[in-house]
C-alpha atoms as a PDB file:
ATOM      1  CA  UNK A   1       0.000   0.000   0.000  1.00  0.00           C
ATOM      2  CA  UNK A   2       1.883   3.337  -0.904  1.00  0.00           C
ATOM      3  CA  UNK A   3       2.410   5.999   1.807  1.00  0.00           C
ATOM      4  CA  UNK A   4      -0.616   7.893   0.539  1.00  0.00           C
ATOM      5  CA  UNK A   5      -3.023   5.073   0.869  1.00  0.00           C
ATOM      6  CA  UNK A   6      -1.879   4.278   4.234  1.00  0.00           C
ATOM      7  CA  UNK A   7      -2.231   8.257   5.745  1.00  0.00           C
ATOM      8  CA  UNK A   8      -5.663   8.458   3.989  1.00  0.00           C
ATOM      9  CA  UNK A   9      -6.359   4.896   5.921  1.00  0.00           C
ATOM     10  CA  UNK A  10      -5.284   6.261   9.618  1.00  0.00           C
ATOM     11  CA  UNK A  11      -7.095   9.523   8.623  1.00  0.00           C
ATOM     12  CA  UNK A  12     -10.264   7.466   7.606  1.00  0.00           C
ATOM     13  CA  UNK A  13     -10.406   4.974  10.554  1.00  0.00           C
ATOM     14  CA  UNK A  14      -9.581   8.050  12.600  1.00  0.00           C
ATOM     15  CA  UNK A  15     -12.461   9.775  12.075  1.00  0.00           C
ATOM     16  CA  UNK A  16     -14.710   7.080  12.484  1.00  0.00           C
ATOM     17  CA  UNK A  17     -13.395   5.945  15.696  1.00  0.00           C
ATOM     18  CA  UNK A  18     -15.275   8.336  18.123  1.00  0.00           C
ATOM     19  CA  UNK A  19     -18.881   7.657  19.043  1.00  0.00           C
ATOM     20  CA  UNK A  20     -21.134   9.762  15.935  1.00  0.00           C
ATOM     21  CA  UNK A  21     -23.067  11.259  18.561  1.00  0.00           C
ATOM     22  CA  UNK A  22     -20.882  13.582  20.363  1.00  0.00           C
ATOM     23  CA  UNK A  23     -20.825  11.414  23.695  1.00  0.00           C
ATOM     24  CA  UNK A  24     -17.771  10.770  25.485  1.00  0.00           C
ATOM     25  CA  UNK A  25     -17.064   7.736  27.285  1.00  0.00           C
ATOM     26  CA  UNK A  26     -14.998  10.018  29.702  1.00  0.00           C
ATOM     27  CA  UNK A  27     -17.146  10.244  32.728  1.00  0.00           C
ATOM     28  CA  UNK A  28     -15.974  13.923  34.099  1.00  0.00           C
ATOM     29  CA  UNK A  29     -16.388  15.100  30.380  1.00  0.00           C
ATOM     30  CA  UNK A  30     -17.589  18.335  31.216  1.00  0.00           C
ATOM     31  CA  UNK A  31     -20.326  20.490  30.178  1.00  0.00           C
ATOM     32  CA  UNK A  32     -22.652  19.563  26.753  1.00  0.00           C
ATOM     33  CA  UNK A  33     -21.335  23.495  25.409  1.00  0.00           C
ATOM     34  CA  UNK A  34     -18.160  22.776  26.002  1.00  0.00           C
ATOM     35  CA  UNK A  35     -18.141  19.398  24.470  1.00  0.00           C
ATOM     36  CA  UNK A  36     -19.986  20.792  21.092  1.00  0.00           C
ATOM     37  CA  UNK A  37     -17.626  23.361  21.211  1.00  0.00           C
ATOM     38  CA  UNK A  38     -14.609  20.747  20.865  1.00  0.00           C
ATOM     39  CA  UNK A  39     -16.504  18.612  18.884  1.00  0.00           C
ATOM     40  CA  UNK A  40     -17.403  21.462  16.333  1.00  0.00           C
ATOM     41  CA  UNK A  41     -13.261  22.408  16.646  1.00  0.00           C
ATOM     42  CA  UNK A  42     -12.062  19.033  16.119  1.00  0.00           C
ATOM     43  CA  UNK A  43     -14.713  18.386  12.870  1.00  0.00           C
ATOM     44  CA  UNK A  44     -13.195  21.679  11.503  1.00  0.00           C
ATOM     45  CA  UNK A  45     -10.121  20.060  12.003  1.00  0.00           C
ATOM     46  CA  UNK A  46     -10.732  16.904  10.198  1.00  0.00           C
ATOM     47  CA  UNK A  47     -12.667  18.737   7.681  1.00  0.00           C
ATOM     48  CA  UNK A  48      -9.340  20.858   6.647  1.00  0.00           C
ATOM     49  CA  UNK A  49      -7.442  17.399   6.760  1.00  0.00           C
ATOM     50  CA  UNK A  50      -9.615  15.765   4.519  1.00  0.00           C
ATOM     51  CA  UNK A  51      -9.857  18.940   2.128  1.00  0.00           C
ATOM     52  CA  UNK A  52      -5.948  18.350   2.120  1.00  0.00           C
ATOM     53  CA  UNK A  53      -6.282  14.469   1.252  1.00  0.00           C
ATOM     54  CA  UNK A  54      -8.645  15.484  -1.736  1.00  0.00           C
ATOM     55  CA  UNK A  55      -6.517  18.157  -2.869  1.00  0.00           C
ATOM     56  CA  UNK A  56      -3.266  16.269  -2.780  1.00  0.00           C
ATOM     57  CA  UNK A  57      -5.099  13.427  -5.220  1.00  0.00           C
ATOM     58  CA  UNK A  58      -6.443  15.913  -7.687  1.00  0.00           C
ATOM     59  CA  UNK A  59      -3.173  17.222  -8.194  1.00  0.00           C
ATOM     60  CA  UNK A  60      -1.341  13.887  -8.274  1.00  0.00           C
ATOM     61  CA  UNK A  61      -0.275  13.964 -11.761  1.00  0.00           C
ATOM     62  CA  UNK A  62       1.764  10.361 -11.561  1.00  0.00           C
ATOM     63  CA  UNK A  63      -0.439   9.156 -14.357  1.00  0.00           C
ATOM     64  CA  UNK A  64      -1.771   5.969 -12.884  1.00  0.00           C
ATOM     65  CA  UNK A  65      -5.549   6.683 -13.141  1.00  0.00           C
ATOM     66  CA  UNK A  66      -4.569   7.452 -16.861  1.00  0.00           C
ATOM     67  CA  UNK A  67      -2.927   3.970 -17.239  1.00  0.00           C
ATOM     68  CA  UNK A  68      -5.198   1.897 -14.785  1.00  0.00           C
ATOM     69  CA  UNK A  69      -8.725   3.289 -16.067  1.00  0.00           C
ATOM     70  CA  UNK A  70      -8.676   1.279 -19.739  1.00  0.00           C
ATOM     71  CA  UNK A  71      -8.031  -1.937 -17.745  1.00  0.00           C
ATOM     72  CA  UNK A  72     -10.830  -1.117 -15.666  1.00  0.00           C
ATOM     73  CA  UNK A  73     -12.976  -0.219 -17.881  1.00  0.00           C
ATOM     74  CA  UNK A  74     -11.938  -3.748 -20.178  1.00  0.00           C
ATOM     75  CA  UNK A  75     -12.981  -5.952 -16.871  1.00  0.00           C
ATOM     76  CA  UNK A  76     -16.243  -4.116 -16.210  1.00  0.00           C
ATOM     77  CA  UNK A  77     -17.661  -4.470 -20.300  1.00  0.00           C
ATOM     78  CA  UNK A  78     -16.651  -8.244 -20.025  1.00  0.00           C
ATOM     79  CA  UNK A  79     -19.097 -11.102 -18.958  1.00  0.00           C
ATOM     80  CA  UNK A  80     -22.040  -8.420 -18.802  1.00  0.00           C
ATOM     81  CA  UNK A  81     -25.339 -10.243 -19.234  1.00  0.00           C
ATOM     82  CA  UNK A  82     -26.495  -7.032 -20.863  1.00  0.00           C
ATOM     83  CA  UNK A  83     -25.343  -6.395 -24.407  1.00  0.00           C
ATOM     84  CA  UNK A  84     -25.438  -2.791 -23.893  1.00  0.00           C
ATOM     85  CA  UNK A  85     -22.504  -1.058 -23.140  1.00  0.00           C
ATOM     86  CA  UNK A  86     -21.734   0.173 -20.085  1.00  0.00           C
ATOM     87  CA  UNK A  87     -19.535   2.880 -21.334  1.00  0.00           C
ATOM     88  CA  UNK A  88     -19.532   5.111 -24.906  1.00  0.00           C
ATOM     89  CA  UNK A  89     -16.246   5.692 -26.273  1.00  0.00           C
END
């Protein structure tokens, strides 16, 4: 997996490992303001990180989409039950 896929991995699993809800399972958490008030800093937080992620793979100009997409593209028109294309040239 290239260092890309990997940070985008720990970023993703990240994100998803606190509760969805804003709940803590700290049990002197503090106030319900305070708490959205972290919660809505840290989402702004991941928010930039993830603007970064996206950012970093539209400008990734190392031409493997380019290469990778015809292959793709092959596999998915094969074996299809339906003898309409998928995709128009």
């Amino acid at each position: 997996m290239s260092k890309l896929n990997s940070a985008a991995l720990k970023l993703w699993t990240d994100d998803f490992s606190q509760p969805p809800d804003g709940t803590s399972t700290d049990s002197n958490a503090g106030s319900v303001s305070a708490r959205s008030e972290m919660d809505l800093a840290e989402q702004k937080a991941r928010n930039q990180r993830v603007i970064q992620l996206l950012n970093s793979w539209l400008a990734d100009e190392s031409g493997y989409d380019e290469a990778t997409w015809p292959k793709v593209k092959k596999a998915l028109e094969e074996n299809r039950l339906s003898r309409r294309r998928r995709f128009c040239d």
